[in-house]
PDB file of N, CA and C in Angstrom:
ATOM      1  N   UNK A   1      12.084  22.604 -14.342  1.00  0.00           N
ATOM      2  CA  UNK A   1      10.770  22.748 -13.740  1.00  0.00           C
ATOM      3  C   UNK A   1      10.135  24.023 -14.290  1.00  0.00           C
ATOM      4  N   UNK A   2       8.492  24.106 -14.414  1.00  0.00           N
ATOM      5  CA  UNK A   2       7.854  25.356 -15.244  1.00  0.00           C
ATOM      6  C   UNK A   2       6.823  25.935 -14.070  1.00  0.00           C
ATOM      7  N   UNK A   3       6.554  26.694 -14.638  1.00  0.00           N
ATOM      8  CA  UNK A   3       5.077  27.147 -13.309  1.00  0.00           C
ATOM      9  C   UNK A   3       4.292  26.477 -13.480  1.00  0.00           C
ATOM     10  N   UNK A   4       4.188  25.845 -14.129  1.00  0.00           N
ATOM     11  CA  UNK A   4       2.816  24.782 -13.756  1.00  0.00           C
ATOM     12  C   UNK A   4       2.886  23.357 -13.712  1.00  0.00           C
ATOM     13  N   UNK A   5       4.461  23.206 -12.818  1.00  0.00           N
ATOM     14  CA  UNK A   5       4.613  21.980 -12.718  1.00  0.00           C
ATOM     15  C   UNK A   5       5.022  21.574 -11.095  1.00  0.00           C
ATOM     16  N   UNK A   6       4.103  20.802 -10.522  1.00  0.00           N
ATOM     17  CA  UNK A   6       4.501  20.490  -9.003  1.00  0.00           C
ATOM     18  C   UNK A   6       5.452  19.347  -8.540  1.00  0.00           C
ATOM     19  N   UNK A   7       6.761  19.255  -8.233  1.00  0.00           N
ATOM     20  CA  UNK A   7       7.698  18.444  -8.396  1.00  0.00           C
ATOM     21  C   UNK A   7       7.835  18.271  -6.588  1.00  0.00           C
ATOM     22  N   UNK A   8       7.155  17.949  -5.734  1.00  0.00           N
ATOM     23  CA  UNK A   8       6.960  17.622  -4.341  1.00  0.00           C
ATOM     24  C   UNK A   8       8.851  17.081  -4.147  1.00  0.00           C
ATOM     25  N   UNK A   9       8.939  15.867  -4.733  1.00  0.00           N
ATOM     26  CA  UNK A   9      10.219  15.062  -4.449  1.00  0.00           C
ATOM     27  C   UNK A   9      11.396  15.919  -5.116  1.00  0.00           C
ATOM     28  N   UNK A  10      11.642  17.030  -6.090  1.00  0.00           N
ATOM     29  CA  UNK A  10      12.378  17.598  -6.416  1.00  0.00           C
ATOM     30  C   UNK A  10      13.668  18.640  -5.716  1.00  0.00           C
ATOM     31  N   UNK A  11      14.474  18.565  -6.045  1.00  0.00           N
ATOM     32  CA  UNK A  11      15.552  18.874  -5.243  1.00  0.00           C
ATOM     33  C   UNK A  11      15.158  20.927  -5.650  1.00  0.00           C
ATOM     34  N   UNK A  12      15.581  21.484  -4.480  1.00  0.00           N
ATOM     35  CA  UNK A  12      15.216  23.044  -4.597  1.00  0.00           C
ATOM     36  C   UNK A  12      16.891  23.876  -4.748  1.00  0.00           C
ATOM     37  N   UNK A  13      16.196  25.028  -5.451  1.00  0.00           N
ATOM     38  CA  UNK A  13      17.500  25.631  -5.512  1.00  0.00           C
ATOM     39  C   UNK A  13      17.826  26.674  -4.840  1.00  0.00           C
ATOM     40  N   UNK A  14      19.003  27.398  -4.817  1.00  0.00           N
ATOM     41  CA  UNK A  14      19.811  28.585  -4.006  1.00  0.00           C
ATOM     42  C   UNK A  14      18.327  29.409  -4.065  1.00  0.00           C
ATOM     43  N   UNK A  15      18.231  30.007  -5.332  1.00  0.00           N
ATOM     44  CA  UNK A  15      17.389  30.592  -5.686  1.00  0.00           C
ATOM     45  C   UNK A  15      16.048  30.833  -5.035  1.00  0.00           C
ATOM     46  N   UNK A  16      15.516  29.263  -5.609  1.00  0.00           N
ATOM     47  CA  UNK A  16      13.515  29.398  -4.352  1.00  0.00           C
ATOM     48  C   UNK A  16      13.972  29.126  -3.344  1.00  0.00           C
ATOM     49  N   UNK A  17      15.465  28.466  -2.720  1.00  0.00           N
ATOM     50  CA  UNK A  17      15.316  28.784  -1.383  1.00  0.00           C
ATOM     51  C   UNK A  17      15.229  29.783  -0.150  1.00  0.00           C
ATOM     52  N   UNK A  18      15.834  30.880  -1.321  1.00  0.00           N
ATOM     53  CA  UNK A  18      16.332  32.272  -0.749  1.00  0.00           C
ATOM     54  C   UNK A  18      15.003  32.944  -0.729  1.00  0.00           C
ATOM     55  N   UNK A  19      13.962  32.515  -1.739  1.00  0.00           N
ATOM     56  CA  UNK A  19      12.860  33.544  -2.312  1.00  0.00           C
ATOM     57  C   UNK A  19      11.611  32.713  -1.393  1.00  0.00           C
ATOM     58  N   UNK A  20      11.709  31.460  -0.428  1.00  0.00           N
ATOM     59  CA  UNK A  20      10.936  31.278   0.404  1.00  0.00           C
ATOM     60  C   UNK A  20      11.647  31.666   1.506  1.00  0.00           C
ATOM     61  N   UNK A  21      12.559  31.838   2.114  1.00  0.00           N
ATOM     62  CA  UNK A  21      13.023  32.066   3.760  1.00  0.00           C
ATOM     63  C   UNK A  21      12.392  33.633   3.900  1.00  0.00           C
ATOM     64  N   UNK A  22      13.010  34.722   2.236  1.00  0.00           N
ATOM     65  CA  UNK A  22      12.856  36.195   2.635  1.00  0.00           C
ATOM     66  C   UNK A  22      11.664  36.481   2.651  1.00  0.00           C
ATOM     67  N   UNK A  23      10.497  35.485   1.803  1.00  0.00           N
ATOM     68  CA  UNK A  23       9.246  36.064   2.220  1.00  0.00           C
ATOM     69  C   UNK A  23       8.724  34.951   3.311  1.00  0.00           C
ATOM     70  N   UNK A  24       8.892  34.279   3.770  1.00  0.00           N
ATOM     71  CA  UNK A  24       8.725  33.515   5.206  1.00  0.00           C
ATOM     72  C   UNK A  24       8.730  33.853   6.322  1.00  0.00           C
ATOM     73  N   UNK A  25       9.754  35.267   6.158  1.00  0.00           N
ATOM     74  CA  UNK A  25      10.303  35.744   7.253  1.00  0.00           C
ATOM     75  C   UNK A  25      10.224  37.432   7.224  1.00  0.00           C
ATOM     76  N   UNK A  26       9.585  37.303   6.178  1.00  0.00           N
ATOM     77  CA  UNK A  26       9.141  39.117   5.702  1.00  0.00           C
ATOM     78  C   UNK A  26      10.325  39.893   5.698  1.00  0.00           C
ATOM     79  N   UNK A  27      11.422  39.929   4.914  1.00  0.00           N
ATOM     80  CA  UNK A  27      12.642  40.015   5.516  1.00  0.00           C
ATOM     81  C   UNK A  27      12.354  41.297   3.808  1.00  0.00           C
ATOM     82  N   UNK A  28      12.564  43.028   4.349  1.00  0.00           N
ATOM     83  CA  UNK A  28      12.571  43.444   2.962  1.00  0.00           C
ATOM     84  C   UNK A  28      13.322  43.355   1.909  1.00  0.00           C
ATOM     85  N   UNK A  29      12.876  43.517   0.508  1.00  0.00           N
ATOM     86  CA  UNK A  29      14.052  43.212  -0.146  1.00  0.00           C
ATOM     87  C   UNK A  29      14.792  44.388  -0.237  1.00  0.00           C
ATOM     88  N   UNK A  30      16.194  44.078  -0.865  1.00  0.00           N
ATOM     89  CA  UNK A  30      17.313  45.024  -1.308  1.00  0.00           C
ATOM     90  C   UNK A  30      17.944  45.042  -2.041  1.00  0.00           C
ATOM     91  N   UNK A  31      17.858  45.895  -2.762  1.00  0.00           N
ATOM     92  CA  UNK A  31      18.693  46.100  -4.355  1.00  0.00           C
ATOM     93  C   UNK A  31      19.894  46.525  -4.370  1.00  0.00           C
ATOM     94  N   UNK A  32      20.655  45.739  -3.937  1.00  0.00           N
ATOM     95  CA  UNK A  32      22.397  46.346  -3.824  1.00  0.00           C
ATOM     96  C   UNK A  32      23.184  46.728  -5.148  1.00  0.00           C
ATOM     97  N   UNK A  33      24.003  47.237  -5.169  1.00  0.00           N
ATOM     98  CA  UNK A  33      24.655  47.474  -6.570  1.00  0.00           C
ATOM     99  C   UNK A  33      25.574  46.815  -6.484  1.00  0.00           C
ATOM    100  N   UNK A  34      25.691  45.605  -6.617  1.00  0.00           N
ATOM    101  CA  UNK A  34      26.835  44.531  -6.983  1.00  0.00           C
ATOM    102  C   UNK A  34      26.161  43.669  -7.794  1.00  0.00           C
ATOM    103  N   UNK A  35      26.920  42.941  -8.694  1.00  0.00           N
ATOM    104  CA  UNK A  35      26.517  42.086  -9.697  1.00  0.00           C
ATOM    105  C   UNK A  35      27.111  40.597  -9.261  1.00  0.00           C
ATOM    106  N   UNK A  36      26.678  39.445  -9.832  1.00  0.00           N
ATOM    107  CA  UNK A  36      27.539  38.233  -8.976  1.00  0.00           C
ATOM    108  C   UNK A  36      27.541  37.201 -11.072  1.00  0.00           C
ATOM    109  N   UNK A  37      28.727  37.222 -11.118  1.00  0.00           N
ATOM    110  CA  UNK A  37      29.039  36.252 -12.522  1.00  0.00           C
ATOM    111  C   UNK A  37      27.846  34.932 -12.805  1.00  0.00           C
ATOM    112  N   UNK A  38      27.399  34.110 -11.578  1.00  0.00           N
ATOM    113  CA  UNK A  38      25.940  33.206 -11.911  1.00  0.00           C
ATOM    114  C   UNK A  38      24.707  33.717 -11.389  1.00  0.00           C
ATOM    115  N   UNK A  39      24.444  35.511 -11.929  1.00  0.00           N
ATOM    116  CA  UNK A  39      23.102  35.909 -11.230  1.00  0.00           C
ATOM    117  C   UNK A  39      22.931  36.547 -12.402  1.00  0.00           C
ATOM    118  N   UNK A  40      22.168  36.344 -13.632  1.00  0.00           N
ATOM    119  CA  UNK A  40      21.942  36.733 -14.634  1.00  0.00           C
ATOM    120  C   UNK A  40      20.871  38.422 -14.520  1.00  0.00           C
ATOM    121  N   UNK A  41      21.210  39.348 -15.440  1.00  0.00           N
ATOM    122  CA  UNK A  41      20.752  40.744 -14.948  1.00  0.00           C
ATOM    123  C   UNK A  41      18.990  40.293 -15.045  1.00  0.00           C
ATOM    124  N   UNK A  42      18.827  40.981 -13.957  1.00  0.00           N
ATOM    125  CA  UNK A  42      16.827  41.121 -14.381  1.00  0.00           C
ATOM    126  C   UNK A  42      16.242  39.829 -14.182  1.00  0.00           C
ATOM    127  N   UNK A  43      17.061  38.550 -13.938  1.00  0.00           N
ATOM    128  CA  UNK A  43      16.299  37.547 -13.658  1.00  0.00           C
ATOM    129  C   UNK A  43      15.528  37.628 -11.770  1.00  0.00           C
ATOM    130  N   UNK A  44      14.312  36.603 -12.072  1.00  0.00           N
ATOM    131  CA  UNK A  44      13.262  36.962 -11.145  1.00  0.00           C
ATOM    132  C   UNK A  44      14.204  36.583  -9.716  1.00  0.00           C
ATOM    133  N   UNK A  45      15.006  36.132  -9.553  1.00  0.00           N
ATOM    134  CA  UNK A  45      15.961  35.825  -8.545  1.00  0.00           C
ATOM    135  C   UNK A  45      17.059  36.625  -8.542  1.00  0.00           C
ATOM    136  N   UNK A  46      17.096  37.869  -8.734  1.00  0.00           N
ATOM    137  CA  UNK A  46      18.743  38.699  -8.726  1.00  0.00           C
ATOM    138  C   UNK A  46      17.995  39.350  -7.254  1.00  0.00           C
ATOM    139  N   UNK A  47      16.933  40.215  -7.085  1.00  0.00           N
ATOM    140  CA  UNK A  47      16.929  40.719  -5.789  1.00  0.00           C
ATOM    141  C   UNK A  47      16.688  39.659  -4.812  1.00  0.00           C
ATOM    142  N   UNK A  48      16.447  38.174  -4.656  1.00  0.00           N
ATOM    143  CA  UNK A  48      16.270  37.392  -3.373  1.00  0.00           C
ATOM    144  C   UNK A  48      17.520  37.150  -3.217  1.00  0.00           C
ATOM    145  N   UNK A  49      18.486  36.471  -4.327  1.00  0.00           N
ATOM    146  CA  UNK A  49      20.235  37.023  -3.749  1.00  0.00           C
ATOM    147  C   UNK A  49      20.470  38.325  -3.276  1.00  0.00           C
ATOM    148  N   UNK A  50      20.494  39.324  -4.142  1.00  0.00           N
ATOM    149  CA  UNK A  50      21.222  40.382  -3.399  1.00  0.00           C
ATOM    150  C   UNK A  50      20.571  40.879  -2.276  1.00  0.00           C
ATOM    151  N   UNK A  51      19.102  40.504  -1.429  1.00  0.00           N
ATOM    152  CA  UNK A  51      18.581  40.799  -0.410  1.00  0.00           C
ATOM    153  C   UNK A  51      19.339  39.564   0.849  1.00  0.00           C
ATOM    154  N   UNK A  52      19.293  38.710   0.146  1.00  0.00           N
ATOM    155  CA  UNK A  52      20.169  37.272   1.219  1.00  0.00           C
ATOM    156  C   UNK A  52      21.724  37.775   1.469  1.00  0.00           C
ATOM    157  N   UNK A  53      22.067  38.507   0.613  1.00  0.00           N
ATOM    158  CA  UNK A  53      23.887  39.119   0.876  1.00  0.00           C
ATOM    159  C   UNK A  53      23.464  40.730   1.690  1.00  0.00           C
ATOM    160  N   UNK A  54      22.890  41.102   1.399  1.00  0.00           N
ATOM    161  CA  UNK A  54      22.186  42.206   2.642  1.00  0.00           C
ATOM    162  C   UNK A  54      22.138  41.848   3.665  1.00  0.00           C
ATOM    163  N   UNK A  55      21.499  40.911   4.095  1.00  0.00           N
ATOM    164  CA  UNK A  55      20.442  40.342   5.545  1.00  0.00           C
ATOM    165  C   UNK A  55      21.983  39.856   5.828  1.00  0.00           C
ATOM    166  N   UNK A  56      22.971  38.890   5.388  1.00  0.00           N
ATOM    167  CA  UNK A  56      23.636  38.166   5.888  1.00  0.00           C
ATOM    168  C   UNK A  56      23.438  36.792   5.510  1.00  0.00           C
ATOM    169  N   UNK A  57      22.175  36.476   5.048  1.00  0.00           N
ATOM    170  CA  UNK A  57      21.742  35.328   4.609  1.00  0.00           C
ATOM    171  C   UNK A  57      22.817  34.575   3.841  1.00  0.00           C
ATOM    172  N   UNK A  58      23.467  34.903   2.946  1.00  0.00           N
ATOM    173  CA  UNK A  58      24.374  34.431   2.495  1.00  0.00           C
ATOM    174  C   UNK A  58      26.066  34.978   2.261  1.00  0.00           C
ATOM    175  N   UNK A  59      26.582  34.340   1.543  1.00  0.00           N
ATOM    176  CA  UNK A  59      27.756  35.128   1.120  1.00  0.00           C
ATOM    177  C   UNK A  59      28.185  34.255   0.180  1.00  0.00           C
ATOM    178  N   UNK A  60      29.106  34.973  -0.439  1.00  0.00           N
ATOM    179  CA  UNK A  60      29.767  34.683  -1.886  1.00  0.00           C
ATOM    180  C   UNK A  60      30.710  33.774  -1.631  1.00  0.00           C
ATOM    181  N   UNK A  61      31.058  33.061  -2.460  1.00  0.00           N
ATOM    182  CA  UNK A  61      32.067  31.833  -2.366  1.00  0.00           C
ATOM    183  C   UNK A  61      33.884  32.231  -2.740  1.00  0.00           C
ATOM    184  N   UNK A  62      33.755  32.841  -3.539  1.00  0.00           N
ATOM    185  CA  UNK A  62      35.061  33.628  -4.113  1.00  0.00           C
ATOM    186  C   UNK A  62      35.242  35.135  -4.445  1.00  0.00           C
ATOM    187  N   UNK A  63      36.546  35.665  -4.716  1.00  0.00           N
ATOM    188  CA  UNK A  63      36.973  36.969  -4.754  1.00  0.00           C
ATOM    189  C   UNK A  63      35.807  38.080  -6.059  1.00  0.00           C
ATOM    190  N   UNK A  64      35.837  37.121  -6.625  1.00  0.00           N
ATOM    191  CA  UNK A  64      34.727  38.050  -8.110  1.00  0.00           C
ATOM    192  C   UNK A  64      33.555  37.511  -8.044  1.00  0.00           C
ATOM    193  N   UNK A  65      32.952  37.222  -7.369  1.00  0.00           N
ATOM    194  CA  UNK A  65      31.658  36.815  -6.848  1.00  0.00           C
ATOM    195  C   UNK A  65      31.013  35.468  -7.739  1.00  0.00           C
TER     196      UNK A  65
END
């Protein structure tokens, strides 16, 4: 999917799901210093994870993240 493509029936990911609840819910973000092996550096989704492992919103699945 691109930005200028509206996919209504499309399945959503970890990602825009995390990046609609935290601004849904005005929830600030947070820049933790942990890295996670499928959160690529600097991508537009590394602080709506590491703000969702802040809040509690989420958690990691295994020992090395």
């Amino acid at each position: 999917m691109s930005e200028d493509t509206f996919n209504p029936d499309g399945n959503i990911t970890r990602e825009q799901f995390l990046k609609i609840l935290i601004n849904a819910f005005g929830i600030q973000k947070q820049n933790l210093n942990i890295e996670f092996k499928d959160v690529r550096k600097n991508a537009w989704y590394e602080e709506f994870v590491k703000t969702g492992v802040a809040s509690g919103i989420v958690k990691g699945q295994s020992a090395d993240k």
